[in-house]
PDB file of N, CA and C in Angstrom:
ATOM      1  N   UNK A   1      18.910  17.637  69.520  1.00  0.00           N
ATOM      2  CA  UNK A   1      17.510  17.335  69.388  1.00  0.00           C
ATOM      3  C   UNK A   1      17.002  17.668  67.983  1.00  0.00           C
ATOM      4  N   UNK A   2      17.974  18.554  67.287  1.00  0.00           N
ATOM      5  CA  UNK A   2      17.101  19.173  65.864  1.00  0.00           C
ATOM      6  C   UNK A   2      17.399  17.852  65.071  1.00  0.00           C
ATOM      7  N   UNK A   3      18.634  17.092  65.508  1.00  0.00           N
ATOM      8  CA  UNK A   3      19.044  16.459  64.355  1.00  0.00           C
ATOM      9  C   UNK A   3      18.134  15.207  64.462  1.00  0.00           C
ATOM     10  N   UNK A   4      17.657  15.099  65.911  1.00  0.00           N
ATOM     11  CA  UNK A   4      17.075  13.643  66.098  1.00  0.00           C
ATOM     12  C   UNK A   4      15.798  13.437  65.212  1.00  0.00           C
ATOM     13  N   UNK A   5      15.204  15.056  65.278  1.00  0.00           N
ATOM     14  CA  UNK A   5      13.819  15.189  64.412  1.00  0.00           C
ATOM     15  C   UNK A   5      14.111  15.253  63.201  1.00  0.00           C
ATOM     16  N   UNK A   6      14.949  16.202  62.728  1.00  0.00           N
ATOM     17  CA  UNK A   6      15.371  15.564  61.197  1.00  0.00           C
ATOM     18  C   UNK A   6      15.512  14.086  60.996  1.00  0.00           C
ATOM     19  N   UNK A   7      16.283  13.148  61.705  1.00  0.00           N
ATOM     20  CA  UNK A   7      16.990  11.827  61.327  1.00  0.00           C
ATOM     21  C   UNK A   7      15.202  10.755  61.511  1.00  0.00           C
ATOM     22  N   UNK A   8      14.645  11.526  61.897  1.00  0.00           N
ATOM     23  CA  UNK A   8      13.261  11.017  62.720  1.00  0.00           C
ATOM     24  C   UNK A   8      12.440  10.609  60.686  1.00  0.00           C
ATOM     25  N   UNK A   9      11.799  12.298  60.603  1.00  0.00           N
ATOM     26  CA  UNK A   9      11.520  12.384  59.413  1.00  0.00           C
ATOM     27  C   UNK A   9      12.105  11.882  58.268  1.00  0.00           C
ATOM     28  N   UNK A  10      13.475  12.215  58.009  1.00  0.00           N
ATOM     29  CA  UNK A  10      14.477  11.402  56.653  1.00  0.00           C
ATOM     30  C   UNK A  10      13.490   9.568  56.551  1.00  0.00           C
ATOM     31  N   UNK A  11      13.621   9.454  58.028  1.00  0.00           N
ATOM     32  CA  UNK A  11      13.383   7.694  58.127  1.00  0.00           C
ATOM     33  C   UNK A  11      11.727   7.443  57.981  1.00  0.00           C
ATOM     34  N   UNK A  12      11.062   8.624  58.688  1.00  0.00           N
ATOM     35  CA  UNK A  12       9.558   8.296  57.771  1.00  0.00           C
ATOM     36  C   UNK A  12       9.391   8.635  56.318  1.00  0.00           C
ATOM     37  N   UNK A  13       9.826   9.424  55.437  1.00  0.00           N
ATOM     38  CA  UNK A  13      10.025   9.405  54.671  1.00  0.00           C
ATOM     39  C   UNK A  13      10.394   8.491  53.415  1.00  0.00           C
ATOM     40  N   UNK A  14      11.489   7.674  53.873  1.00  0.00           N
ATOM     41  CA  UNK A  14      11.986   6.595  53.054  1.00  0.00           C
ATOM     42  C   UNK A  14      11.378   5.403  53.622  1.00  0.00           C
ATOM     43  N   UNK A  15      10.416   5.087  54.707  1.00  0.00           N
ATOM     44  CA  UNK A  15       9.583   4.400  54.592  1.00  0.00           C
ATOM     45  C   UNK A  15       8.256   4.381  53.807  1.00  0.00           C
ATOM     46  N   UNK A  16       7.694   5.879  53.723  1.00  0.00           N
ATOM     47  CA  UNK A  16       6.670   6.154  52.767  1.00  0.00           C
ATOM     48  C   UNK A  16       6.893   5.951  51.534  1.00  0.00           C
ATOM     49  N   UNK A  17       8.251   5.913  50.836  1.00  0.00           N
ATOM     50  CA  UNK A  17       8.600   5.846  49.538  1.00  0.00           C
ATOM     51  C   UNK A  17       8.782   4.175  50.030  1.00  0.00           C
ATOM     52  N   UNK A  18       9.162   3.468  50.403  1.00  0.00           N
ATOM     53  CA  UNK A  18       9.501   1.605  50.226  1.00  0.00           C
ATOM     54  C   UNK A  18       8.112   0.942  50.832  1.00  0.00           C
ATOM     55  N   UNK A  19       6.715   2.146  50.976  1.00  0.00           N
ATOM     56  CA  UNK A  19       5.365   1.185  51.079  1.00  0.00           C
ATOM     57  C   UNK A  19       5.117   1.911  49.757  1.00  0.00           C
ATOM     58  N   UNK A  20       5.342   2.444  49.213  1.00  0.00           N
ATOM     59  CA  UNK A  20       4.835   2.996  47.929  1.00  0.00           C
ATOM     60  C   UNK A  20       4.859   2.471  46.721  1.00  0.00           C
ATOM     61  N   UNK A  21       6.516   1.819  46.607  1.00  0.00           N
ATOM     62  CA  UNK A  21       7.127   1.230  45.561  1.00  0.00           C
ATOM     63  C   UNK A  21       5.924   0.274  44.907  1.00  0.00           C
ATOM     64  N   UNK A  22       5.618  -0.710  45.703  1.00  0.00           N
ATOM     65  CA  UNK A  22       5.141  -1.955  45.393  1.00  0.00           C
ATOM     66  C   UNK A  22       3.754  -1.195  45.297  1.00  0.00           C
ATOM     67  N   UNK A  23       3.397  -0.362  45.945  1.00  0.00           N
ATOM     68  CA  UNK A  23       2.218  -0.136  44.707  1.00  0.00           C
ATOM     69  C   UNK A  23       1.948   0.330  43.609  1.00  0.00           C
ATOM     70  N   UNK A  24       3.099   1.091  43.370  1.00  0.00           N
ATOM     71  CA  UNK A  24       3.195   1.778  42.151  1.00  0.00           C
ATOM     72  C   UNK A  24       3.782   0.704  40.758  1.00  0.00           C
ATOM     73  N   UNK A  25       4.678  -0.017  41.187  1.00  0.00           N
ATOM     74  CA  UNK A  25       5.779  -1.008  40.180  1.00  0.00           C
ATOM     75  C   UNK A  25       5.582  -2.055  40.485  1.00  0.00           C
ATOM     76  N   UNK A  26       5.096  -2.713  41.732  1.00  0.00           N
ATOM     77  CA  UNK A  26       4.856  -4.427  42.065  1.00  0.00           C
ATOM     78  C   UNK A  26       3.882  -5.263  41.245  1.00  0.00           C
ATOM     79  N   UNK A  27       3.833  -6.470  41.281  1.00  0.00           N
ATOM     80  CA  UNK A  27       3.248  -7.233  41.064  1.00  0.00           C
ATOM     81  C   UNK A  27       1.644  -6.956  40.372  1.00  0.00           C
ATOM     82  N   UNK A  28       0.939  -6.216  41.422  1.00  0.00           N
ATOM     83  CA  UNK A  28      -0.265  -5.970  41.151  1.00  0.00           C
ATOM     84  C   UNK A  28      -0.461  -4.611  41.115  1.00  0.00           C
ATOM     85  N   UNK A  29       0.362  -3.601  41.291  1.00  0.00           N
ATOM     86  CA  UNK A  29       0.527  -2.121  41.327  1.00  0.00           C
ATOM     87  C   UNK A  29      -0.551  -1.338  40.227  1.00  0.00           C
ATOM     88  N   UNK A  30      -0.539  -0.369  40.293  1.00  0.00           N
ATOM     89  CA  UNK A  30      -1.324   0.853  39.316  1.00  0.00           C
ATOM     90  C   UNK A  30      -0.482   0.517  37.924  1.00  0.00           C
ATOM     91  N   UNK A  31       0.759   0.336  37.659  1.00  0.00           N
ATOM     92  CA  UNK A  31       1.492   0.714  35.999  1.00  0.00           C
ATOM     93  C   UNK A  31       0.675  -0.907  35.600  1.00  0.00           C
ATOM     94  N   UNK A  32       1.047  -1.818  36.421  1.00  0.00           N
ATOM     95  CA  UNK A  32       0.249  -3.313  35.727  1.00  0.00           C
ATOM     96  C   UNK A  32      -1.262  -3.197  35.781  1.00  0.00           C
ATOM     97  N   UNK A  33      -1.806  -2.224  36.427  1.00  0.00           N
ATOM     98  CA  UNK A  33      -3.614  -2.476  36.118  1.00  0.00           C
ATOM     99  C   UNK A  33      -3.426  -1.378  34.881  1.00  0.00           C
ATOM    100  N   UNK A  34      -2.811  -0.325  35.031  1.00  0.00           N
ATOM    101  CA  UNK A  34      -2.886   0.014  33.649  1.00  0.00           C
ATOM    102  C   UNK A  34      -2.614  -0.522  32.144  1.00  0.00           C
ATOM    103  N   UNK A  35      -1.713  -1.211  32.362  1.00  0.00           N
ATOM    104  CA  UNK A  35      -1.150  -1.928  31.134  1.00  0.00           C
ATOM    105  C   UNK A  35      -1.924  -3.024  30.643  1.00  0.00           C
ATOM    106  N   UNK A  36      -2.459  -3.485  31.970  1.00  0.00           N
ATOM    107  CA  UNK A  36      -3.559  -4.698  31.536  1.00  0.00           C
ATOM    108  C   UNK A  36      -4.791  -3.949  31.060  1.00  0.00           C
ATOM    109  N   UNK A  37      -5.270  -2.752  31.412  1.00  0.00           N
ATOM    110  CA  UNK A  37      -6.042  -1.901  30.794  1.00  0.00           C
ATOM    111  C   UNK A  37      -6.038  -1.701  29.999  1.00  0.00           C
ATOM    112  N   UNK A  38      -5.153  -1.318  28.909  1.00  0.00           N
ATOM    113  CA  UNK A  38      -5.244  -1.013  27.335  1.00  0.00           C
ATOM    114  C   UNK A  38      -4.548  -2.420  26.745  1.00  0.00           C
ATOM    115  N   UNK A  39      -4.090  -3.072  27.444  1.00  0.00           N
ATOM    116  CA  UNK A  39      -4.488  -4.987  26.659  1.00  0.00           C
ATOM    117  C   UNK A  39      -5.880  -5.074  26.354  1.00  0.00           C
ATOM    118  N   UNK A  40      -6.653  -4.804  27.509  1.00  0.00           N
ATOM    119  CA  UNK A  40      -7.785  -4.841  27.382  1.00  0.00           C
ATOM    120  C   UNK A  40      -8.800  -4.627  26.559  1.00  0.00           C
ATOM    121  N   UNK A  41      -8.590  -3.580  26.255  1.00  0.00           N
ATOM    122  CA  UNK A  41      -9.297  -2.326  24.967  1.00  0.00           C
ATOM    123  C   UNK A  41      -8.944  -2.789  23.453  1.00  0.00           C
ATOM    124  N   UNK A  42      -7.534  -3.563  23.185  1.00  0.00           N
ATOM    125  CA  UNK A  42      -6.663  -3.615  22.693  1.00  0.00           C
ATOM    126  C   UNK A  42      -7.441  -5.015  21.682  1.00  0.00           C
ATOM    127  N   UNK A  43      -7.930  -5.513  23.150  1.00  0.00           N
ATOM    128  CA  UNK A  43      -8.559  -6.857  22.817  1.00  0.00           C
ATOM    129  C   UNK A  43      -9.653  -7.116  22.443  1.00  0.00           C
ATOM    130  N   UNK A  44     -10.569  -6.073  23.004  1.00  0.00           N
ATOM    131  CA  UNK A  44     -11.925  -5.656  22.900  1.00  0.00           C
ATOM    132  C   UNK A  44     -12.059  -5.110  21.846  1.00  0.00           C
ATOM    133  N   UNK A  45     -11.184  -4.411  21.229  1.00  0.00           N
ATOM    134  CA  UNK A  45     -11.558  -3.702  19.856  1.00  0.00           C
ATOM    135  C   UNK A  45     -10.865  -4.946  18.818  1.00  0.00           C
ATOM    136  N   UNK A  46     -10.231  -5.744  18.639  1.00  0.00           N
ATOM    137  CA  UNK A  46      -9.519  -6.774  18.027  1.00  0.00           C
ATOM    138  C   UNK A  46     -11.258  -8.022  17.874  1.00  0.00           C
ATOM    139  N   UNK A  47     -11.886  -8.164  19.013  1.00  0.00           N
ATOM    140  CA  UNK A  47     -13.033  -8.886  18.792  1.00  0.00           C
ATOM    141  C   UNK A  47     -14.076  -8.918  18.414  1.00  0.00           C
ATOM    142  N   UNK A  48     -14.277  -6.757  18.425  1.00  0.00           N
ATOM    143  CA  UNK A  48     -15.522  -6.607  17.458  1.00  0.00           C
ATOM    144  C   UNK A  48     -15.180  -6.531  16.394  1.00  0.00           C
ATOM    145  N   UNK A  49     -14.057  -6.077  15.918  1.00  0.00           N
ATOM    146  CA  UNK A  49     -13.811  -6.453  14.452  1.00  0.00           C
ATOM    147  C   UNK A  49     -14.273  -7.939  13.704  1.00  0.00           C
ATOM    148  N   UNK A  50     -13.753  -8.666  14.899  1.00  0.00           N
ATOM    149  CA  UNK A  50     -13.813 -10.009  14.228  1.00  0.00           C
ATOM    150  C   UNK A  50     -15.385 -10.373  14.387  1.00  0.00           C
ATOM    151  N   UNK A  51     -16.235 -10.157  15.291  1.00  0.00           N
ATOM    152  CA  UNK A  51     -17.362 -10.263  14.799  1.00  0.00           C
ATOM    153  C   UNK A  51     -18.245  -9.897  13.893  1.00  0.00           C
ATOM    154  N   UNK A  52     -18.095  -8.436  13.652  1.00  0.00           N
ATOM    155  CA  UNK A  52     -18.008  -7.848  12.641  1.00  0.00           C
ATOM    156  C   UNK A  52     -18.321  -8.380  11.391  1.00  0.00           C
ATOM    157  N   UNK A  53     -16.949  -9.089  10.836  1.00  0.00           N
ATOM    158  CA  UNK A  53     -16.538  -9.676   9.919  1.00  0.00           C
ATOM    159  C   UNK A  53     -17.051 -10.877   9.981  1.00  0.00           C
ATOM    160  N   UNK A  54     -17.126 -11.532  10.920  1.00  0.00           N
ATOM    161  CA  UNK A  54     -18.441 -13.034  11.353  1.00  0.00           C
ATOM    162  C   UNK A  54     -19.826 -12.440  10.704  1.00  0.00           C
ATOM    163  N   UNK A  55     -20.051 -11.273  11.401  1.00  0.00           N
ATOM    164  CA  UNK A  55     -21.931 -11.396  10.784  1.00  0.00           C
ATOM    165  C   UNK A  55     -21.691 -11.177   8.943  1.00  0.00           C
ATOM    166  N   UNK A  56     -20.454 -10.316   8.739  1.00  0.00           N
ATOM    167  CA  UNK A  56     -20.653 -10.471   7.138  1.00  0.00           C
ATOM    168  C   UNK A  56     -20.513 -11.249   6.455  1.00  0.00           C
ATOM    169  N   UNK A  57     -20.076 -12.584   7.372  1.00  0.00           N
ATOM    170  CA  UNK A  57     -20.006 -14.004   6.447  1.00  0.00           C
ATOM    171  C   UNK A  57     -21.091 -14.662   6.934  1.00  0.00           C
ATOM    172  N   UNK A  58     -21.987 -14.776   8.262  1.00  0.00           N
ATOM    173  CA  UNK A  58     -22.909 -14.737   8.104  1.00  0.00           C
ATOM    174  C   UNK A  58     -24.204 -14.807   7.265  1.00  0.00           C
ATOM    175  N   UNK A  59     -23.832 -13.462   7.245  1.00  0.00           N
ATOM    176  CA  UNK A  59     -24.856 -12.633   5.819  1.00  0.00           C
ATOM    177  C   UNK A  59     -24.332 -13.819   4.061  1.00  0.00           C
ATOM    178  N   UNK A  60     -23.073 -13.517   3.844  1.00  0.00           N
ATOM    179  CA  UNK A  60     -23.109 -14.065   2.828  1.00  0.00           C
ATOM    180  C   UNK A  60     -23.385 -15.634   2.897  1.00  0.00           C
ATOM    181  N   UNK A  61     -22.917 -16.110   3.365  1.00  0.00           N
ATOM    182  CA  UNK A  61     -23.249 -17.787   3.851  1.00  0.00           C
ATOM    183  C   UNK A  61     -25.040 -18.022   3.745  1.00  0.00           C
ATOM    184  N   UNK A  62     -26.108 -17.080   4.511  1.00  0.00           N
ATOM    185  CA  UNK A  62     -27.171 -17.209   4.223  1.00  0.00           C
ATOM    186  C   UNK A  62     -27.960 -16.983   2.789  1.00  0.00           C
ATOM    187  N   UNK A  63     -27.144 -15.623   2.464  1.00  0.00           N
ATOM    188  CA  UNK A  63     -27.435 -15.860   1.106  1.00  0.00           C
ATOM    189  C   UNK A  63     -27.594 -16.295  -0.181  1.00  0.00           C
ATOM    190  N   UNK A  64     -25.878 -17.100   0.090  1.00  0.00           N
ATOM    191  CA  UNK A  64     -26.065 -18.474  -0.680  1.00  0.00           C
ATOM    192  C   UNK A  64     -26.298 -19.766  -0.710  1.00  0.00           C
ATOM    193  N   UNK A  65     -27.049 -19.878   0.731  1.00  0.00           N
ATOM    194  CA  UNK A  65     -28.106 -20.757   0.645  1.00  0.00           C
ATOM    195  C   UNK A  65     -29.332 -20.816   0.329  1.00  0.00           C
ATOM    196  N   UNK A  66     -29.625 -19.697   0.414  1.00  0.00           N
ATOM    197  CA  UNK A  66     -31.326 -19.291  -0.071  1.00  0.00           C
ATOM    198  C   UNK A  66     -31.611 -19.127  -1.051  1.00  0.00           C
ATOM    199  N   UNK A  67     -30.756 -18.521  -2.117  1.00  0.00           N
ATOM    200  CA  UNK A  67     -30.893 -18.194  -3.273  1.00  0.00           C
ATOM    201  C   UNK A  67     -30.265 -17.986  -4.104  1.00  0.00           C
ATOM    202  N   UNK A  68     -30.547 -18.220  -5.771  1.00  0.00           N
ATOM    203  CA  UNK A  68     -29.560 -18.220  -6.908  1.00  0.00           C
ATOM    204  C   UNK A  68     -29.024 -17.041  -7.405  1.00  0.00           C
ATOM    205  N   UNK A  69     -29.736 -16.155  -6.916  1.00  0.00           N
ATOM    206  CA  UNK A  69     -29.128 -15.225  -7.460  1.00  0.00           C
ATOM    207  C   UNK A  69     -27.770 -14.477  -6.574  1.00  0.00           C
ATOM    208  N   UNK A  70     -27.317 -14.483  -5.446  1.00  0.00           N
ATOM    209  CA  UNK A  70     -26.168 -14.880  -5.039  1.00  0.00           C
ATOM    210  C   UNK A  70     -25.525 -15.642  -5.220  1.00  0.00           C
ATOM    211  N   UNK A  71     -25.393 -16.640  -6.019  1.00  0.00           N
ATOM    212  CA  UNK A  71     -24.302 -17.561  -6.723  1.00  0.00           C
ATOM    213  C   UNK A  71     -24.037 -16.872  -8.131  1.00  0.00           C
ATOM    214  N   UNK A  72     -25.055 -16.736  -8.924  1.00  0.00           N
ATOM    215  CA  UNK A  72     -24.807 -16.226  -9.946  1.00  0.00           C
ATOM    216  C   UNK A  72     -24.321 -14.913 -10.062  1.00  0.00           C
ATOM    217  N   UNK A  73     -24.419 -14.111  -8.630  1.00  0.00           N
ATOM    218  CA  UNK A  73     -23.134 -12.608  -8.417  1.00  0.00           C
ATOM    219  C   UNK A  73     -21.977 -12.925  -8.378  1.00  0.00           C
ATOM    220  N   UNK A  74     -21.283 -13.786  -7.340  1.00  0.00           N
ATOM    221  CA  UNK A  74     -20.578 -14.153  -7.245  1.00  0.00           C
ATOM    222  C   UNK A  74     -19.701 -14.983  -8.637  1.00  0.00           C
ATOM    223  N   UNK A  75     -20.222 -15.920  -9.422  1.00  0.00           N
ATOM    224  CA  UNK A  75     -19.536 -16.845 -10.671  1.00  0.00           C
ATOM    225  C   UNK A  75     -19.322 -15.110 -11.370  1.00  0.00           C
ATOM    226  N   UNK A  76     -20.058 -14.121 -11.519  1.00  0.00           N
ATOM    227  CA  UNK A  76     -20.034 -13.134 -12.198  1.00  0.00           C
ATOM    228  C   UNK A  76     -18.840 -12.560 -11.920  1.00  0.00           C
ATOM    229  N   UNK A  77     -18.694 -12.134 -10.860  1.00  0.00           N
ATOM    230  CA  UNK A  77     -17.920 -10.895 -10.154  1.00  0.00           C
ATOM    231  C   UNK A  77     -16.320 -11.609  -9.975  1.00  0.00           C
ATOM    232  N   UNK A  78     -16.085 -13.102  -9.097  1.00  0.00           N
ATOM    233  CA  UNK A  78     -15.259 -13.739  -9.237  1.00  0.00           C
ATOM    234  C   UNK A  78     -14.482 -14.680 -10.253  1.00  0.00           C
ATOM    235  N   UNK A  79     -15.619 -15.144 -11.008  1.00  0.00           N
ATOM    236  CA  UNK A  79     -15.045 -15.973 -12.232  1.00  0.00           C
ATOM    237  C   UNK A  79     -15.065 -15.796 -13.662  1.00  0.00           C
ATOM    238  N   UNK A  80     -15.771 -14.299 -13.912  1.00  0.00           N
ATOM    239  CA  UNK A  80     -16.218 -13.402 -14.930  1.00  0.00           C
ATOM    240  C   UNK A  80     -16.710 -14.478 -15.835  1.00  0.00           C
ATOM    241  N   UNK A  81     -17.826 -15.250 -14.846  1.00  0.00           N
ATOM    242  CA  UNK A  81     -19.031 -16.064 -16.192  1.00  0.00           C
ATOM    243  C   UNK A  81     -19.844 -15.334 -16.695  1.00  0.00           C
ATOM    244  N   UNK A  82     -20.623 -15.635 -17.806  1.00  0.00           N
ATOM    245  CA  UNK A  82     -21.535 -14.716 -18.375  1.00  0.00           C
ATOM    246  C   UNK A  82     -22.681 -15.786 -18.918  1.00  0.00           C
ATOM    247  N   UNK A  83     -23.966 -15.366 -18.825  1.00  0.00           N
ATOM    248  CA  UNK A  83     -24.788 -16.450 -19.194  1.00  0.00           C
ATOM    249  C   UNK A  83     -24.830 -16.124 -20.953  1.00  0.00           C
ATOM    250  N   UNK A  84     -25.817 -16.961 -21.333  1.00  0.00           N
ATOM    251  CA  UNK A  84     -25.233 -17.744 -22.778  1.00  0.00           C
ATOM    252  C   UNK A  84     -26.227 -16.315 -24.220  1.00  0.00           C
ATOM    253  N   UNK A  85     -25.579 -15.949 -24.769  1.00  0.00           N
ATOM    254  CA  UNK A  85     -25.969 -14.658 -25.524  1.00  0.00           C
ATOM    255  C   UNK A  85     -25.277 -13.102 -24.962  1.00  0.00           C
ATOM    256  N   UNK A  86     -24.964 -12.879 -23.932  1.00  0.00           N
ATOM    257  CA  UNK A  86     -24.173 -11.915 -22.976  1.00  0.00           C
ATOM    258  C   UNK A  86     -22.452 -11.948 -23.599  1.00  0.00           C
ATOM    259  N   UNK A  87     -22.285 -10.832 -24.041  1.00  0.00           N
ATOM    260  CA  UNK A  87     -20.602  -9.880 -24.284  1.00  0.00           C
ATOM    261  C   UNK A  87     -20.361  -9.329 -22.983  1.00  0.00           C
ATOM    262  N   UNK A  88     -19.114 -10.176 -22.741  1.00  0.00           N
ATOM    263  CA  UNK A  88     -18.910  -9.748 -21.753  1.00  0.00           C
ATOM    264  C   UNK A  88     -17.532  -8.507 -22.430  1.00  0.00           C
ATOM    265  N   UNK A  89     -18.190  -7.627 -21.421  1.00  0.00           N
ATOM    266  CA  UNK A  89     -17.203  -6.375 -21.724  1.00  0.00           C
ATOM    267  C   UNK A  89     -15.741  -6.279 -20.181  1.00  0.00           C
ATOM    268  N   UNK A  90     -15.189  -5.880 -20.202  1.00  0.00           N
ATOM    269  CA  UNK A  90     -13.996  -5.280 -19.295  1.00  0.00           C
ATOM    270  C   UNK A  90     -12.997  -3.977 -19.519  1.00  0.00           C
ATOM    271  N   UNK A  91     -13.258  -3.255 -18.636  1.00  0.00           N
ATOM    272  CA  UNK A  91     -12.765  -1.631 -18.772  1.00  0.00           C
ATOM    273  C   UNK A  91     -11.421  -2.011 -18.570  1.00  0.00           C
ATOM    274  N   UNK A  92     -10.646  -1.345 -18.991  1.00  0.00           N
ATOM    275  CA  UNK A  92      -9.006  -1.528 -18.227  1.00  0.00           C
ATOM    276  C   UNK A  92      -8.701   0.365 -18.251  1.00  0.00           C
ATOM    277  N   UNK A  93      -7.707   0.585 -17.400  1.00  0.00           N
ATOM    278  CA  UNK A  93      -7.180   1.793 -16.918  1.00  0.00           C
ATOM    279  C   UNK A  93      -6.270   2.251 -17.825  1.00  0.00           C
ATOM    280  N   UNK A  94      -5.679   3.230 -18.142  1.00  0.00           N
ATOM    281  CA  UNK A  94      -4.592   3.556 -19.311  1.00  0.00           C
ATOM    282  C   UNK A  94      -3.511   2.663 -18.916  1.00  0.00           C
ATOM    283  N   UNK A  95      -3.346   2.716 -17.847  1.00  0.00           N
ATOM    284  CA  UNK A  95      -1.730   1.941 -17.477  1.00  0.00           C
ATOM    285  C   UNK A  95      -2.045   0.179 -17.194  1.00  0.00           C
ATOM    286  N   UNK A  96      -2.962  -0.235 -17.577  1.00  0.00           N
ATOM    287  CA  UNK A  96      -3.009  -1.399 -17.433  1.00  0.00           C
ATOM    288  C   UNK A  96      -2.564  -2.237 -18.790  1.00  0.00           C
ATOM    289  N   UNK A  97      -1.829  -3.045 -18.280  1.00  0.00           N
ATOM    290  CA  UNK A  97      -0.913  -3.634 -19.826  1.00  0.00           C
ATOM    291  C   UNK A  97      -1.802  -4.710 -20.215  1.00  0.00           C
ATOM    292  N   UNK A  98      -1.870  -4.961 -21.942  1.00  0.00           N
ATOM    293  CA  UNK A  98      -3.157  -5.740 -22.301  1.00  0.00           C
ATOM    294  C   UNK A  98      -2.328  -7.165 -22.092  1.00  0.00           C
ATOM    295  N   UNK A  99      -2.626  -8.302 -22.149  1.00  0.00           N
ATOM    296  CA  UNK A  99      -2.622  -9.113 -22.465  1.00  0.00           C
ATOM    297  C   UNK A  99      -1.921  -9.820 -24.098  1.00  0.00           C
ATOM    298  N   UNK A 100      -1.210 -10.483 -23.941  1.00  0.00           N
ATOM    299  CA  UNK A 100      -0.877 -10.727 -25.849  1.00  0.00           C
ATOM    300  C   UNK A 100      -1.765 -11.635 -25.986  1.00  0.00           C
ATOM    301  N   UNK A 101      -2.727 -12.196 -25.575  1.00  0.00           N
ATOM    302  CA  UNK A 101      -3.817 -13.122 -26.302  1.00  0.00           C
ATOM    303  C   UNK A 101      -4.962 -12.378 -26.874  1.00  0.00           C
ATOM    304  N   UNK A 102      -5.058 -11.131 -26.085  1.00  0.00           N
ATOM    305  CA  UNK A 102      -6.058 -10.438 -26.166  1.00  0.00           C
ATOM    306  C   UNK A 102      -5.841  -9.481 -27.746  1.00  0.00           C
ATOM    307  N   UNK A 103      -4.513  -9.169 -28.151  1.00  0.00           N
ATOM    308  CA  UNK A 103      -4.260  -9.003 -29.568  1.00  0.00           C
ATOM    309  C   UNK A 103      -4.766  -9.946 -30.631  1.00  0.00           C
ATOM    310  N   UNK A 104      -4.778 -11.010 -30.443  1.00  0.00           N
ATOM    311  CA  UNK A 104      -4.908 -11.797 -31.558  1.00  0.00           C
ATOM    312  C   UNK A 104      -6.573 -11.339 -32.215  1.00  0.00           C
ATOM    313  N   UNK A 105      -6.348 -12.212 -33.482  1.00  0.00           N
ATOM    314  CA  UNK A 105      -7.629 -11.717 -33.684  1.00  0.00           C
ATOM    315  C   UNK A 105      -9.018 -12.949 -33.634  1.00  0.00           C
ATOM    316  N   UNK A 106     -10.545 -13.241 -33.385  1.00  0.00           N
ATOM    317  CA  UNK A 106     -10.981 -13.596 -33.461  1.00  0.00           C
ATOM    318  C   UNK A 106     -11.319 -14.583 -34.146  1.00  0.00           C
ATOM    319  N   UNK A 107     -11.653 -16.073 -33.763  1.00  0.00           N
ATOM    320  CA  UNK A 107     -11.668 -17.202 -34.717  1.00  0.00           C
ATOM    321  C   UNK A 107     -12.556 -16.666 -35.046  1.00  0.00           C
ATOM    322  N   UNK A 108     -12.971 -16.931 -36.740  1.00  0.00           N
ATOM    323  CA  UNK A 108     -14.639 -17.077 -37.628  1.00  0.00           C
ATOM    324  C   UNK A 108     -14.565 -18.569 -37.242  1.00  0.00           C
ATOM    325  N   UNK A 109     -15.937 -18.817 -37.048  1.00  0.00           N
ATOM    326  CA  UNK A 109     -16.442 -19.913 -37.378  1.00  0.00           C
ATOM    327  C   UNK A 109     -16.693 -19.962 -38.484  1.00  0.00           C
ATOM    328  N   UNK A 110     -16.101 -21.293 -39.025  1.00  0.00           N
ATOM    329  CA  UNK A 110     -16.800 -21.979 -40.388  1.00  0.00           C
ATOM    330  C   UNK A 110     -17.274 -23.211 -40.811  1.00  0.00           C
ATOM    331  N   UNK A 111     -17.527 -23.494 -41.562  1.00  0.00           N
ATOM    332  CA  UNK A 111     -18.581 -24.818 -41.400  1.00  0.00           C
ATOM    333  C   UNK A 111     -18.074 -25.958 -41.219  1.00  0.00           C
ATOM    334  N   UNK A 112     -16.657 -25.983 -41.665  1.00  0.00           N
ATOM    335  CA  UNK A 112     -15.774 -27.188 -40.848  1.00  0.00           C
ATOM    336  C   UNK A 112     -15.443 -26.924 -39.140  1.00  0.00           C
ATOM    337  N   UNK A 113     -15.367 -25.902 -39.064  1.00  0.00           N
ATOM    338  CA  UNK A 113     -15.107 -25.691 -37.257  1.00  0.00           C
ATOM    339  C   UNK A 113     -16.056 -25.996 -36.542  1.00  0.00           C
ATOM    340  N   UNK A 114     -17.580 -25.635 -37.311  1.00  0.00           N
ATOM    341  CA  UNK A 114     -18.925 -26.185 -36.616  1.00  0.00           C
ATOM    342  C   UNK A 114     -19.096 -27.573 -36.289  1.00  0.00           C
ATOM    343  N   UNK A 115     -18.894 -28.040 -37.443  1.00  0.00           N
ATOM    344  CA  UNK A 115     -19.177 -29.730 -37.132  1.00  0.00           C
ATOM    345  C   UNK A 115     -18.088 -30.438 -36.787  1.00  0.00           C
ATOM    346  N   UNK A 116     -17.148 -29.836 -36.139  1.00  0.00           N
ATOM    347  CA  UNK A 116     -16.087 -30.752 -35.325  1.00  0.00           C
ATOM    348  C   UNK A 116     -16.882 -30.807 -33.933  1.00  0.00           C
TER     349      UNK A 116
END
């Protein structure tokens, strides 16, 4: 009789563990709502970034429709224009290597170079 109640329990036992499985590892189990959980987050933080980055083009997109003086930052900052009387200056770092055009030395204008 002891063994029947042991052999009784062993068998509820390994039934509690084979209804368990599939909730723990199956299909729709706890490890897959978790995993889809930090997809989740994963994704959610991946989209405010990108909106984010939407309203700051946004922002710039409105600005250079409205007004000139956002174009003229931009030709500045990106295409280093300078309006007409303006030296344009540029810092460089010790380790920044010059340029060999930037050695040469300055045309003079002279009165044949003018009237070409």
């Amino acid at each position: 009789m002891f063994t029947s109640k042991r052999a009784v329990t062993i068998i509820l036992a390994l039934l509690v563990v084979a209804i368990q499985y599939p909730l723990w590892f199956g299909k729709g189990g706890w490890m897959r709502v978790w995993e889809l959980k930090n997809q989740l987050a994963t994704t959610t933080k991946h989209n405010e970034e990108l909106k984010a980055r939407n309203a700051r083009l946004a922002t710039d997109i409105k600005s250079l429709q409205e007004g000139d003086e956002a174009i003229e930052e931009r030709a500045r900052s990106e295409l280093a224009m300078v309006k007409r009387n303006e030296v344009f200056v540029q810092l460089l770092d010790a380790k920044t290597p010059i340029p060999a055009e930037a050695n040469q030395k300055p045309v003079e204008k002279t009165e044949k170079t003018e009237k070409h």
